[in-house]
PDB file of N, CA and C in Angstrom:
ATOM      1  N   UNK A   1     -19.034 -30.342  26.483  1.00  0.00           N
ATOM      2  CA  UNK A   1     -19.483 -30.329  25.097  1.00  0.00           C
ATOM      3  C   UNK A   1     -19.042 -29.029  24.425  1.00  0.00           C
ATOM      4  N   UNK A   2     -18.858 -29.134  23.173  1.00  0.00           N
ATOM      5  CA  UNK A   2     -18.281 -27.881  22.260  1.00  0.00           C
ATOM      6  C   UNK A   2     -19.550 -27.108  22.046  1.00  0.00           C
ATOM      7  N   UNK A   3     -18.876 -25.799  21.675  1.00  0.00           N
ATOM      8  CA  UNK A   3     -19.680 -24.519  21.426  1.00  0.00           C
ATOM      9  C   UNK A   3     -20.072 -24.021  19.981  1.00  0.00           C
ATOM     10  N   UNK A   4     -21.127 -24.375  19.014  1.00  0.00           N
ATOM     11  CA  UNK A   4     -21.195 -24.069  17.787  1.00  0.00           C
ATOM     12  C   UNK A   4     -21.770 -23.424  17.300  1.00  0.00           C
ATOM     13  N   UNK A   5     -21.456 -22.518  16.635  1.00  0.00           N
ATOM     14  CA  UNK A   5     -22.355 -21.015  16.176  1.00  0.00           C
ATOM     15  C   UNK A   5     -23.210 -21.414  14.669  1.00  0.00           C
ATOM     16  N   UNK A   6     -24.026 -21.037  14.933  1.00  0.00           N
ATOM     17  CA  UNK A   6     -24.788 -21.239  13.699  1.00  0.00           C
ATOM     18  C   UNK A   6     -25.498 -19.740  12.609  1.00  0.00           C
ATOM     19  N   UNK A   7     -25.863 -19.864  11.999  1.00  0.00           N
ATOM     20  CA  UNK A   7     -26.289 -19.229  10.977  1.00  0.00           C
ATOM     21  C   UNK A   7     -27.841 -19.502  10.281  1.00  0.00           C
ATOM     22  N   UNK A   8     -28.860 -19.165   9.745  1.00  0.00           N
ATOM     23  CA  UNK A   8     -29.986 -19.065   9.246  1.00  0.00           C
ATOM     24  C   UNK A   8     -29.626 -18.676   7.687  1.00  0.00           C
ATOM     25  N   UNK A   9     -29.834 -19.484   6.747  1.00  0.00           N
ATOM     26  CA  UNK A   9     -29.366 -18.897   5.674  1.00  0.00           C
ATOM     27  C   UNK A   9     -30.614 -17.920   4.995  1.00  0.00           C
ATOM     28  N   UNK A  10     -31.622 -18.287   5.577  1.00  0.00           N
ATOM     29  CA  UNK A  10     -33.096 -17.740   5.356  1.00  0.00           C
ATOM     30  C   UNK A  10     -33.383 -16.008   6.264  1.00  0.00           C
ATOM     31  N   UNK A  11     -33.387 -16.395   7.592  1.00  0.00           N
ATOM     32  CA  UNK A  11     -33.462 -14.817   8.023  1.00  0.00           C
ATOM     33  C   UNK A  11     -32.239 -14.272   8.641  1.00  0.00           C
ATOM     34  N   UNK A  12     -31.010 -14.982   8.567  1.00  0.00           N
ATOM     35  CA  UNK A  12     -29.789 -14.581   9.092  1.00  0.00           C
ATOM     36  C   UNK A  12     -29.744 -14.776  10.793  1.00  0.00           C
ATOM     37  N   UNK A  13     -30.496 -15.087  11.263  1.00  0.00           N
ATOM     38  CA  UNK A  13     -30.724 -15.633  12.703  1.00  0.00           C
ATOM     39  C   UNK A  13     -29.038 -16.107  13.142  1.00  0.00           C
ATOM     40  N   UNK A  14     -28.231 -15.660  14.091  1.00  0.00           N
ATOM     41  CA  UNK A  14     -26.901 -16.164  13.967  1.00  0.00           C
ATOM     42  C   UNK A  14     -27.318 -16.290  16.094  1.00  0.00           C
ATOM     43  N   UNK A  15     -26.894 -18.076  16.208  1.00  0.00           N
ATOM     44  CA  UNK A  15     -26.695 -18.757  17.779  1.00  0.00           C
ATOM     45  C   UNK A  15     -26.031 -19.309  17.643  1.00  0.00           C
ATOM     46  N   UNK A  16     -25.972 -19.262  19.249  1.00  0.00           N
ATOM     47  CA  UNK A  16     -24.947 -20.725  19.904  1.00  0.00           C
ATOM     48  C   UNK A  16     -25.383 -21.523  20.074  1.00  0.00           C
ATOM     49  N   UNK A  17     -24.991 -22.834  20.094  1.00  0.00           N
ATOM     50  CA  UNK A  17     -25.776 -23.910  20.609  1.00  0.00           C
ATOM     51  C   UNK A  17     -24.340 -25.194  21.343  1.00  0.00           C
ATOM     52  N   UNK A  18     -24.946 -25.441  22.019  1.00  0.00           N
ATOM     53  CA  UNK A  18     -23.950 -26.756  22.695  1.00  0.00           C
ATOM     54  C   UNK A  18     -24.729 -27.810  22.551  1.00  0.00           C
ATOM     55  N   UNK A  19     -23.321 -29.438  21.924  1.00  0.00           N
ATOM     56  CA  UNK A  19     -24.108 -30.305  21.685  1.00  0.00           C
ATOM     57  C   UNK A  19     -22.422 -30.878  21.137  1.00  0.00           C
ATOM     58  N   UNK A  20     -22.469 -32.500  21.105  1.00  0.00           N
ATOM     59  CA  UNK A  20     -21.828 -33.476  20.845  1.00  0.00           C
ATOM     60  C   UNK A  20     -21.161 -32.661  19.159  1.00  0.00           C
ATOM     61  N   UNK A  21     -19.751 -33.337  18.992  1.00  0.00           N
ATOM     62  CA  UNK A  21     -19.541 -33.341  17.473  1.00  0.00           C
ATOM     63  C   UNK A  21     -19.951 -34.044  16.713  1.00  0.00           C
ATOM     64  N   UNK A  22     -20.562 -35.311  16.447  1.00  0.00           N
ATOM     65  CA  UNK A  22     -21.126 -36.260  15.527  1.00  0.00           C
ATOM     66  C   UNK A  22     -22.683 -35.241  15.672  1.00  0.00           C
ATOM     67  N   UNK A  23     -23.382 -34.166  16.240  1.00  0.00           N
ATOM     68  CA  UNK A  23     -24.749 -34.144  15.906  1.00  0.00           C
ATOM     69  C   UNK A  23     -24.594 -32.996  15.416  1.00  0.00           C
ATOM     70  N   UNK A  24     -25.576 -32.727  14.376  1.00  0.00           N
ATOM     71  CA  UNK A  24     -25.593 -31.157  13.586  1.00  0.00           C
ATOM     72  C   UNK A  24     -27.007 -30.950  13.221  1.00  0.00           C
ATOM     73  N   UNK A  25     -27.294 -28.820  14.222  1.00  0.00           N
ATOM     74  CA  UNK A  25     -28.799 -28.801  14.327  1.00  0.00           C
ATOM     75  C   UNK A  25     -28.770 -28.561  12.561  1.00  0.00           C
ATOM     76  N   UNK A  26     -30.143 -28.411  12.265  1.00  0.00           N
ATOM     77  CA  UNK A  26     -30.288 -28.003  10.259  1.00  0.00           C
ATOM     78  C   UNK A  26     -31.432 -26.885  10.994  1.00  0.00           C
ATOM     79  N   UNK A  27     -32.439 -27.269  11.607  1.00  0.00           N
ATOM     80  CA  UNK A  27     -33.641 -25.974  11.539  1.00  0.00           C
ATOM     81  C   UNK A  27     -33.668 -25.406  12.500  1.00  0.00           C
ATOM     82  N   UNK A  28     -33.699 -23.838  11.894  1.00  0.00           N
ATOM     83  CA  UNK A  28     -33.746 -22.330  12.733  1.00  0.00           C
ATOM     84  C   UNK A  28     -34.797 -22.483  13.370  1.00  0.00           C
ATOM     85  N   UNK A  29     -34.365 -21.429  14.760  1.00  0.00           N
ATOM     86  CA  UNK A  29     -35.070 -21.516  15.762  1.00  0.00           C
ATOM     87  C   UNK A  29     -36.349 -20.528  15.663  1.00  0.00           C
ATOM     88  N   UNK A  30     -35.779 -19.643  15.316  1.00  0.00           N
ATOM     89  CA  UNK A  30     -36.417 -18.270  14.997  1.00  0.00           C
ATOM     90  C   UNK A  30     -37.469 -18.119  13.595  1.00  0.00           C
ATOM     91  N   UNK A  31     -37.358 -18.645  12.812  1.00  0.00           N
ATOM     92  CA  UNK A  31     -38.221 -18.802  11.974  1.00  0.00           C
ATOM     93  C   UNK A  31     -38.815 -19.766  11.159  1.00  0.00           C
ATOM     94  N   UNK A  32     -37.847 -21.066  11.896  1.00  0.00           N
ATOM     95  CA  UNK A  32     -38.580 -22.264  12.009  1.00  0.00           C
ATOM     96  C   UNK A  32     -38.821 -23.046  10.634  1.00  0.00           C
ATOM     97  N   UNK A  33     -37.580 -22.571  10.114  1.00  0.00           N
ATOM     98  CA  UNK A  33     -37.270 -22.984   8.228  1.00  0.00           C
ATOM     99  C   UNK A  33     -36.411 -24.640   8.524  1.00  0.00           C
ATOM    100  N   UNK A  34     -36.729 -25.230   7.385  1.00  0.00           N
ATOM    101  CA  UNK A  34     -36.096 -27.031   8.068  1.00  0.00           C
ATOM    102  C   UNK A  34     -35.025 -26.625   6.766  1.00  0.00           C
ATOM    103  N   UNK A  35     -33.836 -27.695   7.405  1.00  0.00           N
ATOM    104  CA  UNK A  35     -32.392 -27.510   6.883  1.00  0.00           C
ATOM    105  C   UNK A  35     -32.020 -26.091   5.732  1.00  0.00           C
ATOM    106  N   UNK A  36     -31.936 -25.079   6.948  1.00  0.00           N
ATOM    107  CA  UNK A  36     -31.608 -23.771   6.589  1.00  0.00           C
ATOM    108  C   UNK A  36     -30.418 -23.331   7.720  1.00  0.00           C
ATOM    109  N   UNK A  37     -29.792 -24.003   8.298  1.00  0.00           N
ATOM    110  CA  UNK A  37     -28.972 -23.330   9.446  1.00  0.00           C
ATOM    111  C   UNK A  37     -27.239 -24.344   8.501  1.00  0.00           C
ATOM    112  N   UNK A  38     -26.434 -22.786   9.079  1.00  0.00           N
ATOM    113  CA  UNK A  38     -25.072 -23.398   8.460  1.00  0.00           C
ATOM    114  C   UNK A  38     -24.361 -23.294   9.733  1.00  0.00           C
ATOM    115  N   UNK A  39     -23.263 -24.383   9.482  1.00  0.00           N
ATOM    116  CA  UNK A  39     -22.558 -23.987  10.992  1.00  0.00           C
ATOM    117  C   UNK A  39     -21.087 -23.136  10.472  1.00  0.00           C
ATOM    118  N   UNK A  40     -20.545 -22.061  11.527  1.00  0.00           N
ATOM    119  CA  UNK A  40     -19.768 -20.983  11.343  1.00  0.00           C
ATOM    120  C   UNK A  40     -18.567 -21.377  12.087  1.00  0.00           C
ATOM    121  N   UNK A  41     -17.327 -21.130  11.706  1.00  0.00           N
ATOM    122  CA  UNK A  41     -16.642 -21.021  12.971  1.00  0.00           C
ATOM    123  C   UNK A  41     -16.402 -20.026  13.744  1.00  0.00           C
ATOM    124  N   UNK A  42     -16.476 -20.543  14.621  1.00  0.00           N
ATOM    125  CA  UNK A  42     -16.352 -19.570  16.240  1.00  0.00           C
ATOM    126  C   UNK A  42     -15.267 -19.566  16.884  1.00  0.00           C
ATOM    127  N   UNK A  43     -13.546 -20.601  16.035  1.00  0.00           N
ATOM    128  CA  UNK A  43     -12.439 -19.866  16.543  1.00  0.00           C
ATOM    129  C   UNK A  43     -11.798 -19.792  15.914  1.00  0.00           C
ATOM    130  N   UNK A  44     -10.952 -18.841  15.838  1.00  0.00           N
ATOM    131  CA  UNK A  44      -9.662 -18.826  14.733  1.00  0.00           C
ATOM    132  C   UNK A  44      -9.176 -20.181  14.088  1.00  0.00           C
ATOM    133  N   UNK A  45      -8.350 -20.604  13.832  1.00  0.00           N
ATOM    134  CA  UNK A  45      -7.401 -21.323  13.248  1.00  0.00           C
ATOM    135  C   UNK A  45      -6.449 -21.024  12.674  1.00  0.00           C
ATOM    136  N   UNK A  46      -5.066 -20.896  13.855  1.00  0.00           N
ATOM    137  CA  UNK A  46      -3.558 -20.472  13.145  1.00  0.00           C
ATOM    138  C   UNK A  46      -2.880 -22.165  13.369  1.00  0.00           C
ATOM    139  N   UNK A  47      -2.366 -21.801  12.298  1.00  0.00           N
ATOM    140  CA  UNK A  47      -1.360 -23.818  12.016  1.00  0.00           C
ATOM    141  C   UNK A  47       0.120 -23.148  12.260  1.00  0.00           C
ATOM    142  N   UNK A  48       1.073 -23.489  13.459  1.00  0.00           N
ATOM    143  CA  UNK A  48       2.274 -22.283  13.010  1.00  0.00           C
ATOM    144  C   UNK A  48       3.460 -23.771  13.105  1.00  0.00           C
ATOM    145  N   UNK A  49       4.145 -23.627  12.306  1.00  0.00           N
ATOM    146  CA  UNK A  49       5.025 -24.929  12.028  1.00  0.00           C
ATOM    147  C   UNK A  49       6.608 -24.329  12.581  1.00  0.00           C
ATOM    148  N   UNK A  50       6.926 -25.279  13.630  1.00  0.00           N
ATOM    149  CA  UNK A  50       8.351 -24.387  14.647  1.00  0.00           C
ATOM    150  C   UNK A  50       9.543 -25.536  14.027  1.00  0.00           C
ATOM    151  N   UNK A  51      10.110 -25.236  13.414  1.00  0.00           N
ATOM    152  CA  UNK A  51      11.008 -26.506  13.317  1.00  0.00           C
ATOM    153  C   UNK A  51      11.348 -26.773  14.846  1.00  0.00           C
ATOM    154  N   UNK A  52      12.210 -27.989  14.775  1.00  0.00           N
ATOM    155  CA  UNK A  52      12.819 -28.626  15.906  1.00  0.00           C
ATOM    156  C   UNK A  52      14.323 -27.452  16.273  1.00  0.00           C
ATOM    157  N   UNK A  53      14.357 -27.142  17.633  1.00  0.00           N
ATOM    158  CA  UNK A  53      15.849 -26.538  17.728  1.00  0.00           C
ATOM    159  C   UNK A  53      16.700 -27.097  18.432  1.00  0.00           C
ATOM    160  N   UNK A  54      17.798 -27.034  18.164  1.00  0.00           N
ATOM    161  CA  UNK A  54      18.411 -27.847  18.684  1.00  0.00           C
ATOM    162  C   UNK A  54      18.829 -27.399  20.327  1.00  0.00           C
ATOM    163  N   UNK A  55      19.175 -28.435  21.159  1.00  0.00           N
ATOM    164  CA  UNK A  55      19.512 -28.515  22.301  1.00  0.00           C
ATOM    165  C   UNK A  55      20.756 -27.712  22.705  1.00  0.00           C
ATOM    166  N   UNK A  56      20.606 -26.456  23.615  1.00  0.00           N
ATOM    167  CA  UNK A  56      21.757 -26.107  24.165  1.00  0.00           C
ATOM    168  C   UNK A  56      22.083 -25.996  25.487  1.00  0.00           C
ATOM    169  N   UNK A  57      23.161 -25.797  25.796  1.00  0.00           N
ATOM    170  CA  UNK A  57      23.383 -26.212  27.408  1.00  0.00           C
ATOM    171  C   UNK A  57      23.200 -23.981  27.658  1.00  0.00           C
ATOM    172  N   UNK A  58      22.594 -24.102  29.192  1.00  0.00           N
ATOM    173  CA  UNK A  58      22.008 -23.052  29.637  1.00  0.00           C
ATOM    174  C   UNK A  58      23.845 -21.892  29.152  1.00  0.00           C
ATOM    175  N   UNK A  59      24.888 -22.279  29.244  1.00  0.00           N
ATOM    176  CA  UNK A  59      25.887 -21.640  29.250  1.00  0.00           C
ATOM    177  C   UNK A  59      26.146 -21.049  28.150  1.00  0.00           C
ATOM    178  N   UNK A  60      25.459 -22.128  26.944  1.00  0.00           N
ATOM    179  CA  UNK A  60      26.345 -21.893  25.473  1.00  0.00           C
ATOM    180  C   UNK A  60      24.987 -20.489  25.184  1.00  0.00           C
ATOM    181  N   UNK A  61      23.678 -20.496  25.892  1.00  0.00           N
ATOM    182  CA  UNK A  61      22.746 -19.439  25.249  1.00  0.00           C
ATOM    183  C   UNK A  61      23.272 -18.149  25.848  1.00  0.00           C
ATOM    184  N   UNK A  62      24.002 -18.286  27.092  1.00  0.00           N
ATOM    185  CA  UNK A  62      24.075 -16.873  27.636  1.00  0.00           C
ATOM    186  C   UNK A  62      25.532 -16.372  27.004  1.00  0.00           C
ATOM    187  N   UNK A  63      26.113 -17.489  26.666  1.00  0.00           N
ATOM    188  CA  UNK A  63      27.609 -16.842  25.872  1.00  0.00           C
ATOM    189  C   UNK A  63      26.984 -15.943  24.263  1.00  0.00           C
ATOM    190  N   UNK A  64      25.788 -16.846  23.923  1.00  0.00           N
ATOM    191  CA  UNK A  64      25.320 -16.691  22.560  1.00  0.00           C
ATOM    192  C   UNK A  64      25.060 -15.001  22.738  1.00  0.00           C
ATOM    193  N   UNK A  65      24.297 -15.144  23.597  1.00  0.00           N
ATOM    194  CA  UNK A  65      23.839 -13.474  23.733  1.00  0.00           C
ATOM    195  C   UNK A  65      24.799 -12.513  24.256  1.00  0.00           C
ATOM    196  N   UNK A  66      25.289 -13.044  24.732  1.00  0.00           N
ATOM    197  CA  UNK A  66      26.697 -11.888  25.197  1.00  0.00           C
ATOM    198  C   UNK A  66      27.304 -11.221  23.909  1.00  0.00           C
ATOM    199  N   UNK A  67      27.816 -12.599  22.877  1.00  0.00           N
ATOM    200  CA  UNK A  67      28.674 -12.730  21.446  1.00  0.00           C
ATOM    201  C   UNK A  67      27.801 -11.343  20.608  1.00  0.00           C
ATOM    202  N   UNK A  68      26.129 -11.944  20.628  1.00  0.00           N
ATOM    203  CA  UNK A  68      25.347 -10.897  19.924  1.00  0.00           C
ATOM    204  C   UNK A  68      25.616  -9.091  20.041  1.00  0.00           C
ATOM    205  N   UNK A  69      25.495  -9.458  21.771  1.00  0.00           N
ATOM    206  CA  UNK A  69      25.308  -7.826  22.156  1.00  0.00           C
ATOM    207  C   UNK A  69      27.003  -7.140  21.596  1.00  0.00           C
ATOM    208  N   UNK A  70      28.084  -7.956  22.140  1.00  0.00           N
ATOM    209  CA  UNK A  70      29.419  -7.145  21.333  1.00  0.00           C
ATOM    210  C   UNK A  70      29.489  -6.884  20.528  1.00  0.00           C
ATOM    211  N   UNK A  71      28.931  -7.662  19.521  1.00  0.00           N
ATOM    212  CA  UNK A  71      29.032  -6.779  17.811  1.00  0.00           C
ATOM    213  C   UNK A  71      27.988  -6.150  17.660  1.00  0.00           C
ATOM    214  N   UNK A  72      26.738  -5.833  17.914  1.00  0.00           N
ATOM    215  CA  UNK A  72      26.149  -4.940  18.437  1.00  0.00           C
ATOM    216  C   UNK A  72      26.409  -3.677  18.580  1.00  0.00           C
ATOM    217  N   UNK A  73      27.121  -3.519  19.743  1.00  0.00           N
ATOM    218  CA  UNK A  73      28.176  -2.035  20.539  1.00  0.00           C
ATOM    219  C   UNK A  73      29.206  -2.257  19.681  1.00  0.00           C
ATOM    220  N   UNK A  74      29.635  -3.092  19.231  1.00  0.00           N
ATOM    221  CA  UNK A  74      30.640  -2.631  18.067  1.00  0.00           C
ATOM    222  C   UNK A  74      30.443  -1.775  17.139  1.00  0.00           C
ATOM    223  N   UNK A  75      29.446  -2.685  16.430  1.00  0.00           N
ATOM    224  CA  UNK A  75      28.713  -1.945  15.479  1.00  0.00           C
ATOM    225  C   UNK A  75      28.379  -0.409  15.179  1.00  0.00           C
ATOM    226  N   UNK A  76      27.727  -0.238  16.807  1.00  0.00           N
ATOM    227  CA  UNK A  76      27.315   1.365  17.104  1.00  0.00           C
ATOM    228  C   UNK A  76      28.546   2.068  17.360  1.00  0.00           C
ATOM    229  N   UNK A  77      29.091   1.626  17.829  1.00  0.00           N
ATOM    230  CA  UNK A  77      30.567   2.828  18.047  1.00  0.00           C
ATOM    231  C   UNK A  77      31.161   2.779  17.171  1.00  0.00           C
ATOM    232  N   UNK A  78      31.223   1.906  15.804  1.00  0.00           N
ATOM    233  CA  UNK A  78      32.017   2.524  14.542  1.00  0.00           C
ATOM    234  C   UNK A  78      31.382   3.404  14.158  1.00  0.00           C
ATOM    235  N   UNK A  79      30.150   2.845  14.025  1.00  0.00           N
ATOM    236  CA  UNK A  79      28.724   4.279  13.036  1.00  0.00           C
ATOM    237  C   UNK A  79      29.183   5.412  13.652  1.00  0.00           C
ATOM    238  N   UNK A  80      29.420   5.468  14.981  1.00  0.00           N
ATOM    239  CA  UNK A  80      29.376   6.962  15.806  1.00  0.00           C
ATOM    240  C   UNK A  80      30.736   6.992  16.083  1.00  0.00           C
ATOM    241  N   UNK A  81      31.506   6.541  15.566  1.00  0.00           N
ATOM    242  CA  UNK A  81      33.102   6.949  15.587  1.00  0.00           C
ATOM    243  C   UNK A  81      33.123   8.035  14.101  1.00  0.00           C
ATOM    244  N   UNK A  82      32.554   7.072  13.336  1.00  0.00           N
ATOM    245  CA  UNK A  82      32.518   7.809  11.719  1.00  0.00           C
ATOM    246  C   UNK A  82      31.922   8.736  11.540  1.00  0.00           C
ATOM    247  N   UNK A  83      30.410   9.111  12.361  1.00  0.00           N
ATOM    248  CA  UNK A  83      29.307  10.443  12.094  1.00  0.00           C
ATOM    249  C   UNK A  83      30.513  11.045  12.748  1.00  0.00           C
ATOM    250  N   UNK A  84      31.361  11.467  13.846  1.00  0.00           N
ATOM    251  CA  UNK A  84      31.881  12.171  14.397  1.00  0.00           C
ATOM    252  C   UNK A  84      33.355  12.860  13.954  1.00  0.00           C
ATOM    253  N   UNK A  85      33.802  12.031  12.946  1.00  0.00           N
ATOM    254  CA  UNK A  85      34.811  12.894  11.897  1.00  0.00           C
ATOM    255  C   UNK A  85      34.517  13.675  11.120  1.00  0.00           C
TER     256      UNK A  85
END
């Protein structure tokens, strides 16, 4: 069963309680007020949307990264060909 945090909107009383999703408590425990309890969430919620990538064979990723790193060190040894004139 899920874990749901609740709230007292009356004395701020903040629990846990475990119990089915179709049931929802309303009255605090602690001061015993009827439909005064709100329910809180108790986990994040990140939505992260990955597009689809496409399929590569294990060879074409390690050529990919090789391709990267040369212009890379290219890159750096012009910069530091040029600081050095």
């Amino acid at each position: 069963m899920p874990t749901y945090i609740y709230k007292c909107e009356k004395c701020l009383h903040l629990f846990e309680a475990f119990h089915t999703y179709k049931e929802r408590l309303q009255d605090c425990p602690e001061c015993e007020e009827k439909n005064v309890l709100k329910k809180q969430l108790n986990t994040p919620v990140q939505l992260i949307h990955k597009p689809p990538q496409k399929k590569q064979k294990p060879g074409e990723v390690v050529k990919e990264e090789i391709r990267k790193n040369k212009e890379e060190i290219q890159k750096q040894s012009k910069e530091y060909r040029e600081g050095k004139k």
